[in-house]
Every structure is written in structure tokens, then in C-alpha cells.
Protein backbone atom coordinates (compact mmCIF):
# COMPACT_ATOMS: atom_id res chain seq x y z
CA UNK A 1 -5.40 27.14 5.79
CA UNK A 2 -7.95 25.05 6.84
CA UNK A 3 -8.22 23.48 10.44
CA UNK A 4 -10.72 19.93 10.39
CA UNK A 5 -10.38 18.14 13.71
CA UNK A 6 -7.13 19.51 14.63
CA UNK A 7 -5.91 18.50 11.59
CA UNK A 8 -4.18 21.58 8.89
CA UNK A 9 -5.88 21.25 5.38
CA UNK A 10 -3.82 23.51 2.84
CA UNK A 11 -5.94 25.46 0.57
CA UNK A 12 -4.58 24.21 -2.41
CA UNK A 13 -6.83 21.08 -1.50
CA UNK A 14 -9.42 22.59 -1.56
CA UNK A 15 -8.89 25.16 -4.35
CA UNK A 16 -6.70 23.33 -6.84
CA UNK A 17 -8.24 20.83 -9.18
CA UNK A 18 -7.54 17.11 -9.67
CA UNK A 19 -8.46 13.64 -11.60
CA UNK A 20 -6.20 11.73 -12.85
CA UNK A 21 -5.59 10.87 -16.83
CA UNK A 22 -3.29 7.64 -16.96
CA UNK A 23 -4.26 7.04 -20.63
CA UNK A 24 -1.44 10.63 -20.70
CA UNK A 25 0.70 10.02 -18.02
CA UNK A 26 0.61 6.48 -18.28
CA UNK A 27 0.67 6.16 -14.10
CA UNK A 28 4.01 7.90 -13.82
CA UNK A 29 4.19 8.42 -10.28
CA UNK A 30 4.75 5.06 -9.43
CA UNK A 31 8.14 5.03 -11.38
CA UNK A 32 9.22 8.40 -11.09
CA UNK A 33 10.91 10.08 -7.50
CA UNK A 34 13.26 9.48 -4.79
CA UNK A 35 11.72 6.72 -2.93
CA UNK A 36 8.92 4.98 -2.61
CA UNK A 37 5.31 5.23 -1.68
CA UNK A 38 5.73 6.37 2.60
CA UNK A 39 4.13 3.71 4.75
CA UNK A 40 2.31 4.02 7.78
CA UNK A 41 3.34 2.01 10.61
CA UNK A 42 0.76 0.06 10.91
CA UNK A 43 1.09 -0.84 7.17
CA UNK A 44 4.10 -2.52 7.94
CA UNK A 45 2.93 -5.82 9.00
CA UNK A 46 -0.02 -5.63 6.92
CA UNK A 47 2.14 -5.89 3.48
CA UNK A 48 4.41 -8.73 5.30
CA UNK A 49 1.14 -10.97 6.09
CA UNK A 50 -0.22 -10.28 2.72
CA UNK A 51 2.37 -10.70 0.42
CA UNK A 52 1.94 -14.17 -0.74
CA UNK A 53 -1.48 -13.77 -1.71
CA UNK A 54 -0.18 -10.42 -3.64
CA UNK A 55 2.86 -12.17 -5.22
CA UNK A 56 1.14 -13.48 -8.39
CA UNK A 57 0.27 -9.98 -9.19
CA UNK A 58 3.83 -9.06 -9.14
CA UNK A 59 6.36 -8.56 -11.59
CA UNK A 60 9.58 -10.84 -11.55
CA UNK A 61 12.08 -7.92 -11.20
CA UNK A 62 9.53 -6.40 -8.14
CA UNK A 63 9.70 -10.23 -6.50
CA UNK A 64 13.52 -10.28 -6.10
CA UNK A 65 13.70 -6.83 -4.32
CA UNK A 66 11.13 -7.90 -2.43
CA UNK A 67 12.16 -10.82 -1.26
CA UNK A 68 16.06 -9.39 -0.52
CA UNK A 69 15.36 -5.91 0.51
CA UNK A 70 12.70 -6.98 2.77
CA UNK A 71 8.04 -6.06 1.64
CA UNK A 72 9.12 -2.28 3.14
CA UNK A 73 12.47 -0.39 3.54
CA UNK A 74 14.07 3.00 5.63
CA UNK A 75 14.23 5.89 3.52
CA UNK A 76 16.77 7.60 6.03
CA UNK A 77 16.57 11.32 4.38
CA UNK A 78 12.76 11.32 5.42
CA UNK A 79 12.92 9.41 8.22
CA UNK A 80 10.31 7.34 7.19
CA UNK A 81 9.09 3.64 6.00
CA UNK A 82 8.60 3.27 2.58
CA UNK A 83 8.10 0.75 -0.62
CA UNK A 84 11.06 -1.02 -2.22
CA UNK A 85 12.11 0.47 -5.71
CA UNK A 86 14.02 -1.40 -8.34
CA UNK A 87 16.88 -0.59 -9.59
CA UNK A 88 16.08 3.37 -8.21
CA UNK A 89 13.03 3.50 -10.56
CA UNK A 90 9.73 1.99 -10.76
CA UNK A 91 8.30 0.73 -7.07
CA UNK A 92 8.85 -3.02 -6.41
CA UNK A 93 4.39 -3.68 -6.27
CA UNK A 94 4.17 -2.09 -9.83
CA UNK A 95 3.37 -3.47 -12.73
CA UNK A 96 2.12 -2.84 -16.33
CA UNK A 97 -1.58 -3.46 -17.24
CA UNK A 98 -2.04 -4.42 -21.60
CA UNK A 99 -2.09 -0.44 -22.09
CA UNK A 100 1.67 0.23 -20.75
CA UNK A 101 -0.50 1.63 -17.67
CA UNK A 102 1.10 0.92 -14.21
CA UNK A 103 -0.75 -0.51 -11.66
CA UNK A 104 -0.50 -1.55 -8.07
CA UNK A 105 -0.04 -5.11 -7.31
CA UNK A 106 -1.74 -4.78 -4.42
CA UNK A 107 -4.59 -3.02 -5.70
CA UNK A 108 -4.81 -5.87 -8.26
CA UNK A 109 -4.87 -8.65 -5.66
CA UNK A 110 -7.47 -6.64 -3.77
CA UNK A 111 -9.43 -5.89 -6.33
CA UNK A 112 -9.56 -9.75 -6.99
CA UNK A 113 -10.62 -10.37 -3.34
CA UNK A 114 -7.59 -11.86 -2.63
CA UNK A 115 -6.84 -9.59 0.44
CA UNK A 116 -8.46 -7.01 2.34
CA UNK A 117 -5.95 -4.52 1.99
CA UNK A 118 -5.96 -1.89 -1.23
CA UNK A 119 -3.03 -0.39 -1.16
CA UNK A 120 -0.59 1.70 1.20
CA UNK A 121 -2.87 5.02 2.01
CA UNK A 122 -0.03 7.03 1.19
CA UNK A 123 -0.50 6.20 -2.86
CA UNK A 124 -4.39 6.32 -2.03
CA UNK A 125 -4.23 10.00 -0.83
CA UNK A 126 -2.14 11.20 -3.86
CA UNK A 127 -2.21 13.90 -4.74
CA UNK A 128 -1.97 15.12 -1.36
CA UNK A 129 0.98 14.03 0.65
CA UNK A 130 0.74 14.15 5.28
CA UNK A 131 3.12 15.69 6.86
CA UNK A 132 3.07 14.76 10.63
CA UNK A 133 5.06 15.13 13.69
CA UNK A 134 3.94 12.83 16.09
CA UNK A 135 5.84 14.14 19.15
CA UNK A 136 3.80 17.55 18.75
CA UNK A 137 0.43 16.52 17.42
CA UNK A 138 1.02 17.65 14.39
CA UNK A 139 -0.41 16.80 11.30
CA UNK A 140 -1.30 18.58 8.42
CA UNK A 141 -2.40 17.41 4.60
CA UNK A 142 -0.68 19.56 1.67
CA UNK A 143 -1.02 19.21 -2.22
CA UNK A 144 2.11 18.12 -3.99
CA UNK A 145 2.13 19.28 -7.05
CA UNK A 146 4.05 17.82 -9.29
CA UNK A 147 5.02 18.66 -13.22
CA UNK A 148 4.23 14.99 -14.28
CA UNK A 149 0.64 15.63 -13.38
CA UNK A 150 0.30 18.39 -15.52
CA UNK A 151 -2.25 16.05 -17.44
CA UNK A 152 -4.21 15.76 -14.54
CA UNK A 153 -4.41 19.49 -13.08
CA UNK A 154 -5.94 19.86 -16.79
CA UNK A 155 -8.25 17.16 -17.03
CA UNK A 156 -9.56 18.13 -13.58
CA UNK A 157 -10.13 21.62 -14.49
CA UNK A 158 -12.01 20.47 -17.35
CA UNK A 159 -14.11 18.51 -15.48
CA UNK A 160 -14.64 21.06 -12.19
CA UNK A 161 -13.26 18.65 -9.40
CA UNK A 162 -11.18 19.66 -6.16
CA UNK A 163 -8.40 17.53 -5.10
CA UNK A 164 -10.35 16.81 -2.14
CA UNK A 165 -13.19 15.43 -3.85
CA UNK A 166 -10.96 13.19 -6.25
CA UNK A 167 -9.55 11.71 -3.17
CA UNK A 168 -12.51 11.60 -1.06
CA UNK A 169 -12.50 7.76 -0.64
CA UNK A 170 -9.03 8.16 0.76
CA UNK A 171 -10.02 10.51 3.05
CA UNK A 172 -12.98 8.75 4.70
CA UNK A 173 -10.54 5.53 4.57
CA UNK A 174 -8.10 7.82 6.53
CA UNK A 175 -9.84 9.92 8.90
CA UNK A 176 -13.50 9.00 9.09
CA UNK A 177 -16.64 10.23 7.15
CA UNK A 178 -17.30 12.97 9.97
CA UNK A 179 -13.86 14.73 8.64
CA UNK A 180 -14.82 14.34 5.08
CA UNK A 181 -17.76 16.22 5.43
CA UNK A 182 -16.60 18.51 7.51
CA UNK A 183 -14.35 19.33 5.28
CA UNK A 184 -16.47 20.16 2.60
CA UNK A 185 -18.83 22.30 4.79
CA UNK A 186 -15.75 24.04 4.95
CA UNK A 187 -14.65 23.92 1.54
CA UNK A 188 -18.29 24.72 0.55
CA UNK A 189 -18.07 28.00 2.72
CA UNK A 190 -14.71 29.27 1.20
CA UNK A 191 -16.53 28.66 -2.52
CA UNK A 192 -19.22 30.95 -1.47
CA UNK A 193 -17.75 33.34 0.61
CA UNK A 194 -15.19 34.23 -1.61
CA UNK A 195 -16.86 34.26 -5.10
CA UNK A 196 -20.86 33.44 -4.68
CA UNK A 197 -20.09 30.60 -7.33
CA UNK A 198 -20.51 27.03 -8.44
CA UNK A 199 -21.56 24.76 -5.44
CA UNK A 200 -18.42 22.02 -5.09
CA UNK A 201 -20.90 19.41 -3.48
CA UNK A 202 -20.48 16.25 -5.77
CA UNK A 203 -24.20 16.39 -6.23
């Protein structure tokens, strides 16, 4: 375990190995689980000021359980906030690109500067999932690993690349550029101390 800024970093995150290959699995995660993506508070009225500028890049089945289950619902089990799903499947911002890919709504209208906002941090961050208790100051970031990533454990192996570094624009967006590189100072020291190896900079 790692400790950045009071903050617990499992060693998986550092250790394991990560980058995504949706041509194999085709963006699963958005489709398969529970629930939906967990939402940070102050996400909440973020998605309901920007949703009809995110709308056209919406399906027609992830429009009507958005519009009567509300842009963000209680997942009681968790305790939590979390996207709309439909039908218990796919989440209510997905969509399909030409490729059968899915893709985030969201992400679509940002990345056509139609709002400011990417996407909920939560599906940002992924593979590594926050687990927080607000009432102690705790908060600590663990890898979830999951079988229908298999594709992408393997591809990120292949190419050398710690789950920290694949999310590492998450992370700044998170918690700040100072944590980020702390974090690989420390991730950086483990490498070395441990086995004299490869350097894990991104240089």
C-alpha cells in the first residue's frame, strides 16, 4: 500500500498493467454490472444543467429513462449516486459508435465542444474504482479487476503500462498534478527497489 497525500493507493495500481482494447471487448463495461457508473456529488447538477446539449448524442431507449428516472438515480445497496441503466443493462448515456463500440454520450458531446464536462470521473478513473468514507477521512483508490477486461490486462502487458499511467489524465483531473507525480516518484521507487528494472516514467 501506497499512502499519496493521505490518500491509500493499492499496489495493484501501481503493479498491475492496463490499456484498454475496445476493438475486443467492444466497451463492455458500460453494459455489463449492477448499476451504473457512481457519481460524485458534485456531478449531480452538472449532468442536470448539461443534458440538453448532451441529448442529441443519446440513444432513444437512454432518453426515456432519462427523462422518467430522473439524469442520476440511488443505488441503495452502495449507498451511492449513480447513472440510469436501461432495462438493467447498458447505462442510459451509452451508445454505439459504426464499429458496435460503446461510447459515452457525454464524452461525445464534449468532445464536440458542446459542454465542458467529459464524463462522470468515476468511468474516467476505470480501471480503478474510490472507495471513501467521508465521515473518517477516508479514501483510498483500488484496482477492480474484472474478467471482461481480460483483453486489456493483456494488451497492457504487451505494451509495458501501469494502470496508473493509463489513467493518468484521470488522476490529475481528480486530485491535482502534484499527486500524480507524486505518485509515480513513488511508483518509480517500488520499480527499483524491488527489482533494479525498467524505469515506468512515460518517457
Amino acid at each position: 500500500m501506497i499512502i499519496v497525500q493521505d490518500i491509500l493507493v493499492s499496489d495493484d495500481v501501481v503493479e498491475q498493467q492496463f490499456v484498454c482494447n475496445l476493438n475486443a471487448c467492444k466497451g463492455a463495461c458500460c453494459w455489463e454490472g449492477d448499476y451504473g457508473a457512481p457519481l460524485e456529488t458534485s456531478e449531480l447538477p452538472i449532468l442536470d444543467s448539461i443534458y440538453e446539449q448532451v441529448k442529441p448524442f443519446l440513444s432513444p431507449a437512454g432518453i426515456a429513462v432519462l427523462e422518467s428516472q430522473g439524469r442520476f438515480v440511488r443505488f441503495e445497496r452502495t449507498e451511492e449516486w449513480v447513472t440510469p441503466l436501461i432495462n438493467n443493462g447498458p447505462c442510459a448515456y451509452m451508445t454505439f459508435d459504426t464499429r458496435g463500440i460503446a461510447q459515452c454520450g457525454i464524452e461525445q458531446a464534449w468532445k464536440s465542444g458542446r459542454v465542458d464536462f467529459q464524463k462522470p470521473v468515476s468511468c474516467h478513473l476505470y480501471p480503478i474504482r474510490v472507495e471513501k468514507n467521508e465521515e473518517i477521512g477516508f479514501e483510498a483508490l483500488n484496482y477492480h479487476e474484472w474478467d471482461i477486461c481480460s483483453a486489456a490486462c493483456d494488451l497492457g502487458k504487451s505494451a509495458q503500462v501501469p494502470v496508473y499511467q493509463f489513467v493518468k489524465d484521470a488522476l490529475i483531473r481528480k486530485y491535482g498534478q502534484d499527486f500524480y507525480d507524486e505518485l509515480d516518484g513513488a511508483a518509480q521507487f517500488l520499480k527499483s527497489s524491488t527489482s533494479g528494472g525498467n524505469n515506468l516514467s512515460d518517457e
